[in-house]
Protein backbone atom coordinates (compact mmCIF):
# COMPACT_ATOMS: atom_id res chain seq x y z
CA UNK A 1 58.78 59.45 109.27
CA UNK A 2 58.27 55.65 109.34
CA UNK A 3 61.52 55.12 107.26
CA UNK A 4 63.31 57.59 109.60
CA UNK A 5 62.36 55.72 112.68
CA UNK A 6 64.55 52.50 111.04
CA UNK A 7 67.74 54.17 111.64
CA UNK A 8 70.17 53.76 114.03
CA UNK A 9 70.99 56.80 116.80
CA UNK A 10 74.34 56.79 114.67
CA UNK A 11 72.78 56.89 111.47
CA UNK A 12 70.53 60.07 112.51
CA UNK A 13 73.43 61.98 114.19
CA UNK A 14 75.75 61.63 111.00
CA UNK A 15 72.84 62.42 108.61
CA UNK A 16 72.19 65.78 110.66
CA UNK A 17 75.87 66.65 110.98
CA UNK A 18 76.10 66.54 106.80
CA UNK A 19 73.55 68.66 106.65
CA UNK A 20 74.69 71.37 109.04
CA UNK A 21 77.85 71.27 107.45
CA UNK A 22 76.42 71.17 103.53
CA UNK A 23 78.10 74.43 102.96
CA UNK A 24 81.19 74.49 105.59
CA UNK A 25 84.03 73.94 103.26
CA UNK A 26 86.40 72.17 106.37
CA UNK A 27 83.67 69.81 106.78
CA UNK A 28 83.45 68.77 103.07
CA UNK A 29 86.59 67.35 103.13
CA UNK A 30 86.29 64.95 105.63
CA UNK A 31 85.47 61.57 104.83
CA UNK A 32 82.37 61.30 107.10
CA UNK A 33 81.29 63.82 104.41
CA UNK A 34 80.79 61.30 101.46
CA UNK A 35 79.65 58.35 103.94
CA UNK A 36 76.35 56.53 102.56
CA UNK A 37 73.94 55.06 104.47
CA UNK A 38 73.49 51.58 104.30
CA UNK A 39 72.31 50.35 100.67
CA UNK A 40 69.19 48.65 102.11
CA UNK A 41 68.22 51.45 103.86
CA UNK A 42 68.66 53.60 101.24
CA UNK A 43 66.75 51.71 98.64
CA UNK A 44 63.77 51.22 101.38
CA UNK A 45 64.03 55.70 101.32
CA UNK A 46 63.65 55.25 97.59
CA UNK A 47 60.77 52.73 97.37
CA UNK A 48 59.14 55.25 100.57
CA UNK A 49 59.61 58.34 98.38
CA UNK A 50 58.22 56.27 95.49
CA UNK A 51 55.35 54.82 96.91
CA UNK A 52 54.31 58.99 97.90
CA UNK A 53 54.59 60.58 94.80
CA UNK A 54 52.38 57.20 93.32
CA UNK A 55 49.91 58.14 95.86
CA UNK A 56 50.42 61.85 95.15
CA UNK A 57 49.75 61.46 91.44
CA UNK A 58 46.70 59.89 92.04
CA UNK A 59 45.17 62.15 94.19
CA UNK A 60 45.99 65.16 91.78
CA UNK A 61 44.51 63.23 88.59
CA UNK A 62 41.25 62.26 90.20
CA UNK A 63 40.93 66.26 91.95
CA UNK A 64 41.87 67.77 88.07
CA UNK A 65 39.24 65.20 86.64
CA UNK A 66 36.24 65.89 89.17
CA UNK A 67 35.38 69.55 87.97
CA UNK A 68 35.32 71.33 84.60
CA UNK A 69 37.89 74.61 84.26
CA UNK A 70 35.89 77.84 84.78
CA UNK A 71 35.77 79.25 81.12
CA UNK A 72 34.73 83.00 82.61
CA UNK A 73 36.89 83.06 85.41
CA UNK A 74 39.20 85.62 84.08
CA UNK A 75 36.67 87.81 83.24
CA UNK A 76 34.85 87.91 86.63
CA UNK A 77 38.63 88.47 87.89
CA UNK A 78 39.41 91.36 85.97
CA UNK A 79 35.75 93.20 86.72
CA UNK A 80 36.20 92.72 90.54
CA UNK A 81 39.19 94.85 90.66
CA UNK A 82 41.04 97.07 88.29
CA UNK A 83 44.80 96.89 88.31
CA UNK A 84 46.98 99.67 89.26
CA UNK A 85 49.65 100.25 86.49
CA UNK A 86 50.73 104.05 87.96
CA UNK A 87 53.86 105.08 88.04
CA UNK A 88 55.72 106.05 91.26
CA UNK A 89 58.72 108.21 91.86
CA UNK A 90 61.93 107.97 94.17
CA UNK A 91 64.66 110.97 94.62
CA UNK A 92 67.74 109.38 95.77
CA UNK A 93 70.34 112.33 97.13
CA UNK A 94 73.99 111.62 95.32
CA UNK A 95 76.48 113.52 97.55
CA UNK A 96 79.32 114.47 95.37
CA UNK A 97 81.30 116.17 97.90
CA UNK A 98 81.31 112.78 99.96
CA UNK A 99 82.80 111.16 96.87
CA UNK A 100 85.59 113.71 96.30
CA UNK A 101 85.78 113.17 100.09
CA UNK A 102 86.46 109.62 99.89
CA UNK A 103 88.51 110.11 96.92
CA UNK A 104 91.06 112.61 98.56
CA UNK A 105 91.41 110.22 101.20
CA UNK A 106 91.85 107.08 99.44
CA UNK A 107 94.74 108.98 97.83
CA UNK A 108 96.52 109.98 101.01
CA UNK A 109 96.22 106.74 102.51
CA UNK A 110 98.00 105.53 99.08
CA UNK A 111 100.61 108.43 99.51
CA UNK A 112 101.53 107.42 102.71
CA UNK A 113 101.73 103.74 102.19
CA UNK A 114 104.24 104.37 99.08
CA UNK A 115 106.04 106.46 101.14
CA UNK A 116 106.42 104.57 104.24
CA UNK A 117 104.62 107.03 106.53
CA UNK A 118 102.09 106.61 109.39
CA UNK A 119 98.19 106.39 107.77
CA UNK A 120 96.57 109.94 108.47
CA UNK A 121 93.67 109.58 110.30
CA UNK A 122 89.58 109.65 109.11
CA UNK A 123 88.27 112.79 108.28
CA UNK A 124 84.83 111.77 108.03
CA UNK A 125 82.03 114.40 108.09
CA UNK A 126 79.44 111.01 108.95
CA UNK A 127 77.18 112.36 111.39
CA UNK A 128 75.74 110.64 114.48
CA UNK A 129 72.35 111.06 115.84
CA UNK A 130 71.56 110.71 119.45
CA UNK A 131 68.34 111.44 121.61
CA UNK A 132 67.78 111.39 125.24
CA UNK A 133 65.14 111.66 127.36
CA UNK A 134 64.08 115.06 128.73
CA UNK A 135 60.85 115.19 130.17
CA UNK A 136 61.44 114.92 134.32
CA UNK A 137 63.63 117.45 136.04
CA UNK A 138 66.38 114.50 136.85
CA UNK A 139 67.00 113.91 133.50
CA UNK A 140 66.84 117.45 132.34
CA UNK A 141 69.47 118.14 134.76
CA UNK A 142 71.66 115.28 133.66
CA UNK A 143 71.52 116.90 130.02
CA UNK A 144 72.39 120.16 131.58
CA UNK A 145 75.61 119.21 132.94
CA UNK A 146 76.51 116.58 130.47
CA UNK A 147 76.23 119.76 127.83
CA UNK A 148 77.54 122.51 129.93
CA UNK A 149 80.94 119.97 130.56
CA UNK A 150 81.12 118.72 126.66
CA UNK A 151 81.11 122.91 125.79
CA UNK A 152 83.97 123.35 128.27
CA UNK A 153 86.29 120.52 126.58
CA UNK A 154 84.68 121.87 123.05
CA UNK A 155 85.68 125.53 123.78
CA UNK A 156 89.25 124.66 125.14
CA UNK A 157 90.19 122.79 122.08
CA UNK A 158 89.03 125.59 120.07
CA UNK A 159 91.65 128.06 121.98
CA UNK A 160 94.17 124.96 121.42
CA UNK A 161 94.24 124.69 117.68
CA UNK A 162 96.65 127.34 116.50
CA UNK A 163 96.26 126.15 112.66
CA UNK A 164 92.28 126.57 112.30
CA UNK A 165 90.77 129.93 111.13
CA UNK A 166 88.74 132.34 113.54
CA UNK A 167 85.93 132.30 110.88
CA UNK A 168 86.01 128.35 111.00
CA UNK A 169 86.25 128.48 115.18
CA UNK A 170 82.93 130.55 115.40
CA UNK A 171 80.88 128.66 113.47
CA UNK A 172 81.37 125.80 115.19
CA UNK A 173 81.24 127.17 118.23
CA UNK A 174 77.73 128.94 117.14
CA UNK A 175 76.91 125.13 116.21
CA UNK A 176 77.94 124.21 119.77
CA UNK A 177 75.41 127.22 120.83
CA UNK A 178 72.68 125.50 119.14
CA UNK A 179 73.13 122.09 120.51
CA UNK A 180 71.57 123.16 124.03
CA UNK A 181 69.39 121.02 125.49
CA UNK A 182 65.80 122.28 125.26
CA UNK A 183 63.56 123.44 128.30
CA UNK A 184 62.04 120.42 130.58
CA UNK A 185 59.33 118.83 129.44
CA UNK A 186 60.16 119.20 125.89
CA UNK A 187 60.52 116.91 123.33
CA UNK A 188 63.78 114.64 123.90
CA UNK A 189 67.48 116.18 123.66
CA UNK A 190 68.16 115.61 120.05
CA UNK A 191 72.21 115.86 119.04
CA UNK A 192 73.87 115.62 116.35
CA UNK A 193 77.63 114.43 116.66
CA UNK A 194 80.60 113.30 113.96
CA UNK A 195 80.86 109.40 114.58
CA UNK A 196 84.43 109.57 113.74
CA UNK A 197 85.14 111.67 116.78
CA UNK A 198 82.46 110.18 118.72
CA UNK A 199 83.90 106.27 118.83
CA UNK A 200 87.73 107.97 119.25
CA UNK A 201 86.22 109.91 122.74
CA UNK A 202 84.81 106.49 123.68
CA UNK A 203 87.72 104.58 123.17
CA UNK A 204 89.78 106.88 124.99
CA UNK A 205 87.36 107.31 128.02
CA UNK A 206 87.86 103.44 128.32
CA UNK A 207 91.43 103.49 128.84
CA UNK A 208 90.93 106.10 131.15
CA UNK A 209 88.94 104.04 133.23
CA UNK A 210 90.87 101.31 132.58
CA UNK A 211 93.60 103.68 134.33
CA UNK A 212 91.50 104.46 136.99
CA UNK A 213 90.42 101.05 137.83
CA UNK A 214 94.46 99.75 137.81
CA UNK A 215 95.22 102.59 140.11
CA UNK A 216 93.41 102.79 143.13
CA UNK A 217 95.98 102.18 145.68
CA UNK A 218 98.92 104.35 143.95
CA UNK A 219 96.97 107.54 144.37
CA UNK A 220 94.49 109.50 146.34
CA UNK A 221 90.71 109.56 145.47
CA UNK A 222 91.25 113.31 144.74
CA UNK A 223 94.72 113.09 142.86
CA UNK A 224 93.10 110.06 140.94
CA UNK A 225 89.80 112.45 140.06
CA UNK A 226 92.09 115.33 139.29
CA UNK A 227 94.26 113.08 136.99
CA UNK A 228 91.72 111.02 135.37
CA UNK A 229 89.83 114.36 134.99
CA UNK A 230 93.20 115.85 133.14
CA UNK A 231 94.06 112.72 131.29
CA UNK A 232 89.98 112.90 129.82
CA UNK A 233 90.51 116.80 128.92
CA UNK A 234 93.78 116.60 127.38
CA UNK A 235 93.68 113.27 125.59
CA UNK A 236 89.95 114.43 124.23
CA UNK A 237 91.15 117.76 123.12
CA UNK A 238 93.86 116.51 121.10
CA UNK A 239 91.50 114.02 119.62
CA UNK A 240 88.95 117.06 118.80
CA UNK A 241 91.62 119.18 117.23
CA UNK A 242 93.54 116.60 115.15
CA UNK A 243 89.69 115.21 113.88
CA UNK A 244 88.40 118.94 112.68
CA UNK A 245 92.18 120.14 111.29
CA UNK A 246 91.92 116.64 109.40
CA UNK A 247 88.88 117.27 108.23
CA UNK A 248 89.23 120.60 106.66
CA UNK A 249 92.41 119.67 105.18
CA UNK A 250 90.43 116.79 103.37
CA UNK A 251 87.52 119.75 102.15
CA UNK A 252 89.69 122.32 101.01
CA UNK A 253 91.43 119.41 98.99
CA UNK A 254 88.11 117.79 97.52
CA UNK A 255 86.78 121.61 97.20
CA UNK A 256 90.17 122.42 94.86
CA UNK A 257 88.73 119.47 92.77
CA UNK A 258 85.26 120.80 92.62
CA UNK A 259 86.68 123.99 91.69
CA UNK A 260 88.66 123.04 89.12
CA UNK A 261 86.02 121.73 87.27
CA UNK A 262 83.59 125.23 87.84
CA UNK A 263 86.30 127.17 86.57
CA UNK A 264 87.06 125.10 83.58
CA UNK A 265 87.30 127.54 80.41
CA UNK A 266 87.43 127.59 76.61
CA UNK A 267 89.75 129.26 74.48
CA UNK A 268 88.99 129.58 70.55
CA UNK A 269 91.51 127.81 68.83
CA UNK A 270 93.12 125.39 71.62
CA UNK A 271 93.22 121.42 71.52
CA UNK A 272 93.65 118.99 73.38
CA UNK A 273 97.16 118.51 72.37
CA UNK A 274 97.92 121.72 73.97
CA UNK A 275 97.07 120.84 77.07
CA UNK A 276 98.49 117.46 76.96
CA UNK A 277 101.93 119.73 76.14
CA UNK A 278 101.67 122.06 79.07
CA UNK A 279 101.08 118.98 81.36
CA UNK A 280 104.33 117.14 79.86
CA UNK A 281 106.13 120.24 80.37
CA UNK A 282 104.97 120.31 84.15
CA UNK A 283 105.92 116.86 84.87
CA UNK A 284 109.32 117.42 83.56
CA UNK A 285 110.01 120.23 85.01
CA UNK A 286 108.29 118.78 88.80
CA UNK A 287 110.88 115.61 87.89
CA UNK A 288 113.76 118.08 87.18
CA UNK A 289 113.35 120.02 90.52
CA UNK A 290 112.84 116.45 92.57
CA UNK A 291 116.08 115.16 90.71
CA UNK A 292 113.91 112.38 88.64
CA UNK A 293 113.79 111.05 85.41
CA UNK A 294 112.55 113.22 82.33
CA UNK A 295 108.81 111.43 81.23
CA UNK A 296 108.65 109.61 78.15
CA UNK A 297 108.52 112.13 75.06
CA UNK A 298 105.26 112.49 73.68
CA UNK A 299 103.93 110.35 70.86
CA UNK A 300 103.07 112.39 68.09
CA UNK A 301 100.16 110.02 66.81
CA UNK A 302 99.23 110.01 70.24
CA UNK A 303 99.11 114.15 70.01
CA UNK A 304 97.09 113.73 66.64
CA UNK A 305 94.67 111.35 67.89
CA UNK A 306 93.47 113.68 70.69
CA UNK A 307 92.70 116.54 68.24
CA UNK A 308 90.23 114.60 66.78
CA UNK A 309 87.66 115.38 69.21
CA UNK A 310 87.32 119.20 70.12
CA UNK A 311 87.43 120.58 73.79
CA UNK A 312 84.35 121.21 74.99
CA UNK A 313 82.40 124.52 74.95
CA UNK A 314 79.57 126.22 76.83
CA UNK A 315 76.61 124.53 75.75
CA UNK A 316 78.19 120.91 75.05
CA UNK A 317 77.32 118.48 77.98
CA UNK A 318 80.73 117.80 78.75
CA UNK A 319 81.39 121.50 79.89
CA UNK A 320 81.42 122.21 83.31
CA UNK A 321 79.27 119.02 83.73
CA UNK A 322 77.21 118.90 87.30
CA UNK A 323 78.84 115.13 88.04
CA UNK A 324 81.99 117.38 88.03
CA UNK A 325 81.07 120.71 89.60
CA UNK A 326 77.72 120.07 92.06
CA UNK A 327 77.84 119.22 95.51
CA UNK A 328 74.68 117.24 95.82
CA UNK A 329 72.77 115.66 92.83
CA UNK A 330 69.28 114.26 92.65
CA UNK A 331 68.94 110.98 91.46
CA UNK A 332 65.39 110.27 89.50
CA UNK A 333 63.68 107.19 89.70
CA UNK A 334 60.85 105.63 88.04
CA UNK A 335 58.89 102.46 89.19
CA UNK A 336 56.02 100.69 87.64
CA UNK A 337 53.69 98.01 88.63
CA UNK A 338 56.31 95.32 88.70
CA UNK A 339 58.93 96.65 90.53
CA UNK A 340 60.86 97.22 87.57
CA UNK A 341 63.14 100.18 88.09
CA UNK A 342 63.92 102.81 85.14
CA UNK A 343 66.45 105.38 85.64
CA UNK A 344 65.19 108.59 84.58
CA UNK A 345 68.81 111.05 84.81
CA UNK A 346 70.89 113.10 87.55
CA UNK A 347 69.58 116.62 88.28
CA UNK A 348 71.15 119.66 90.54
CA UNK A 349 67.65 120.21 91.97
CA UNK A 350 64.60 118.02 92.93
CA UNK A 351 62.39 120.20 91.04
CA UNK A 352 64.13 119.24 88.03
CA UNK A 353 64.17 115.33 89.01
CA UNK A 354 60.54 115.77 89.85
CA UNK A 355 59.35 117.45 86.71
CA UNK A 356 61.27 114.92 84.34
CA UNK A 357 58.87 112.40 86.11
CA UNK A 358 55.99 114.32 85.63
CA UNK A 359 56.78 114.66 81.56
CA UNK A 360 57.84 110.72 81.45
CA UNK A 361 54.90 109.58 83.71
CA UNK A 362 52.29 111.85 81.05
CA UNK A 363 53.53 110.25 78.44
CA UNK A 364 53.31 106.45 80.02
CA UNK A 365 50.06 106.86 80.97
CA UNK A 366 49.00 108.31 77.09
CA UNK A 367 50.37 105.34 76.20
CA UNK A 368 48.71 103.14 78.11
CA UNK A 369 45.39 104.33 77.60
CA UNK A 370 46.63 103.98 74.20
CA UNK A 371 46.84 100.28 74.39
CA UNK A 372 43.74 100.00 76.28
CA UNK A 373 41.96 101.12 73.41
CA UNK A 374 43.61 99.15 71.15
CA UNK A 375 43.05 95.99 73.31
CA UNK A 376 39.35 97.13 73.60
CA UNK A 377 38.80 97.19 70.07
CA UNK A 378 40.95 93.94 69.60
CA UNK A 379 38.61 92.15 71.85
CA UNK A 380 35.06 93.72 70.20
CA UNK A 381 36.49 92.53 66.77
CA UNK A 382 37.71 88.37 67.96
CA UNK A 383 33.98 88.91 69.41
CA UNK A 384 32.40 90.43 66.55
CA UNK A 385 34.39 86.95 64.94
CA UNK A 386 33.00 84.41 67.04
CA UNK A 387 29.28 85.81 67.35
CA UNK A 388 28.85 85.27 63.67
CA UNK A 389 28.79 81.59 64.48
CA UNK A 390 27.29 80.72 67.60
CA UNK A 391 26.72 77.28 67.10
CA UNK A 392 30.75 76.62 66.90
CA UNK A 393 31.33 77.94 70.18
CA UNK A 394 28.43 75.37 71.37
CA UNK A 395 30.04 72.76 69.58
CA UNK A 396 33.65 73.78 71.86
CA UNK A 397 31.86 74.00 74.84
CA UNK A 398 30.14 70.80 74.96
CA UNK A 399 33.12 68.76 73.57
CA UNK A 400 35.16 70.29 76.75
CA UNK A 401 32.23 69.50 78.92
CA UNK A 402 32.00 65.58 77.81
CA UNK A 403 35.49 65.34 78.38
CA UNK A 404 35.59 66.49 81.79
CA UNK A 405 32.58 64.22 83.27
């Protein structure tokens, strides 16, 4: 602080505004950047920092020298308190059908690029999670008419989409049922919402007002209600109806994959070649129809080189493998002590995740014990060493002593 007080206003301004902008790659190129302070001053910093760690040095020598080390510290340490070395386990949920999801979406968005066409919109099943409160009869009846006008735009864009099945209309209308608020008094109203279709209504209801508030002269208060109520029903039904018809069209795709994989079969006597065959036939015939070029002929090393490994059959791990065929995997996790993380394998259930912990964690904690008693009998035998000559350890310990006073 005394050497900092020797600089100029100048000097302290420039030294701040390097160090704000250490890391600002704009900055660094400037040449206020690589200015110095004066020599003298920074050879009076050096002889400040200097003079410290002198002082510093000191200090520490003559605290280390006043006390002798603690030779049973340790001990006393590890009888006060016995570490913890248990295990603990963590499920983490791996949604496969979100991946496919993703996947099939990824792929149109590629499709439509190559080709030139307008991006389809998200699908997204992401759910949003909203609660309000419910508990005096004002806000109860706020949630009453907030619902009962959300079910009328809900229901008429269910009678608008010509494309989506009956089956598919009722149960989300029987979700729509469900999402009632609850009697006053109650806990709050919880909902559940697609955020997808969620931040598209919001958007939309603030151009609407954005309408309304750029209008007022040009119309009526009720035309302007009646057409900022239509604009709000018809824009928000559209939204609704091109968000679910998007949104099955990505699940029956991703559910094709899936299903694909579950119905994966073996025939006795096929190889891989086979299969490579049929697809080169496909392509060429998919490029003959589209008036393309034939694919390259098939490389008959290539062919050979497949049928080295066989297909898979039931019972091999690569058969109808849950990574392929399961909509929701459990991810098992093991954690000691340390924080150190071991992976313990992908199940279809959490029983299964949760008994491979069990088995692993039995077997750590034989082992442990294990080493315990080794350690144990390591430690009776180095004292079984030294208690054969107990004048030695005096010997040590007075030595140590003499050289600490």
């Amino acid at each position: 602080m005394q050497w900092k007080s020797s600089l100029t206003s100048d000097e302290k301004a420039m030294l701040l505004r390097q160090t704000h902008g250490e890391f600002d790659k704009k900055y660094r190129k400037t040449d206020e950047f690589d200015q110095d302070l004066p020599q003298e001053k920074a050879e009076a910093l050096g002889k400040a920092l200097e003079k410290y760690f002198d002082s510093e040095a000191e200090d520490y020598v003559k605290q280390r020298d006043s006390k002798a080390p603690d030779y049973d510290y340790i001990k006393r340490k590890c009888a006060r308190k016995a570490y913890d070395w248990s295990m603990t386990n963590t499920l983490v949920e791996v949604d496969r059908n979100a991946w496919r999801l993703n996947d099939v979406h990824d792929q149109k968005m590629e499709n439509a690029k190559e080709m030139g066409e307008p991006l389809p919109k998200s699908g997204s099943p992401l759910k949003d999670f909203y609660k309000f409160p419910n508990s005096k009869e004002s806000e109860h009846k706020v949630n009453v008419k907030v619902y009962e006008f959300a079910k009328e735009v809900f229901e008429g864009s269910m009678k608008d989409m010509k494309d989506v099945k009956a089956d598919d209309k009722k149960r989300w209308m029987d979700i729509m049922e469900k999402l009632a608020p609850p009697p006053q008094g109650e806990d709050g109203w919880k909902l559940v919402g697609h955020e997808v279709l969620n931040r598209q209504h919001d958007m939309a209801g603030e151009e609407i007002l954005k309408f309304q508030s750029e209008n007022p002269e040009k119309l009526s208060a009720e035309e302007l209600n009646a057409t900022v109520a239509g604009l709000f029903r018809d824009i928000n039904n559209a939204l609704t109806e091109s968000y679910f018809l998007e949104m099955l069209d990505l699940q029956e795709a991703a559910n094709e994959i899936r299903d694909q994989f579950r119905d994966q079969k073996y025939e006795e006597g096929k190889k891989r070649s086979d299969y490579a065959k049929a697809f080169h036939a496909a392509v060429t015939e998919y490029n003959k129809k589209e008036k393309k070029d034939p694919p390259p002929p098939l490389d008959e090393e290539y062919l050979a080189e497949l049928d080295k490994k066989p297909l898979p059959k039931p019972g091999d791990p690569e058969f109808r493998h849950p990574w392929n065929t399961a909509d929701v995997l459990y991810k098992s996790e093991a954690y000691d002590s340390f924080g150190q993380k071991y992976l313990l394998g992908l199940f279809e259930t959490k029983t299964e995740a949760q008994e491979v912990f069990k088995k692993w964690n039995d077997e750590y904690t034989e082992a442990r014990a294990k080493l315990k008693e080794e350690v144990v009998q390591w430690g009776k035998q180095q004292q079984a060493i030294l208690d054969k000559d107990p004048a030695a350890q005096e010997r040590v310990r007075k030595a140590i002593e003499e050289k600490w006073r």
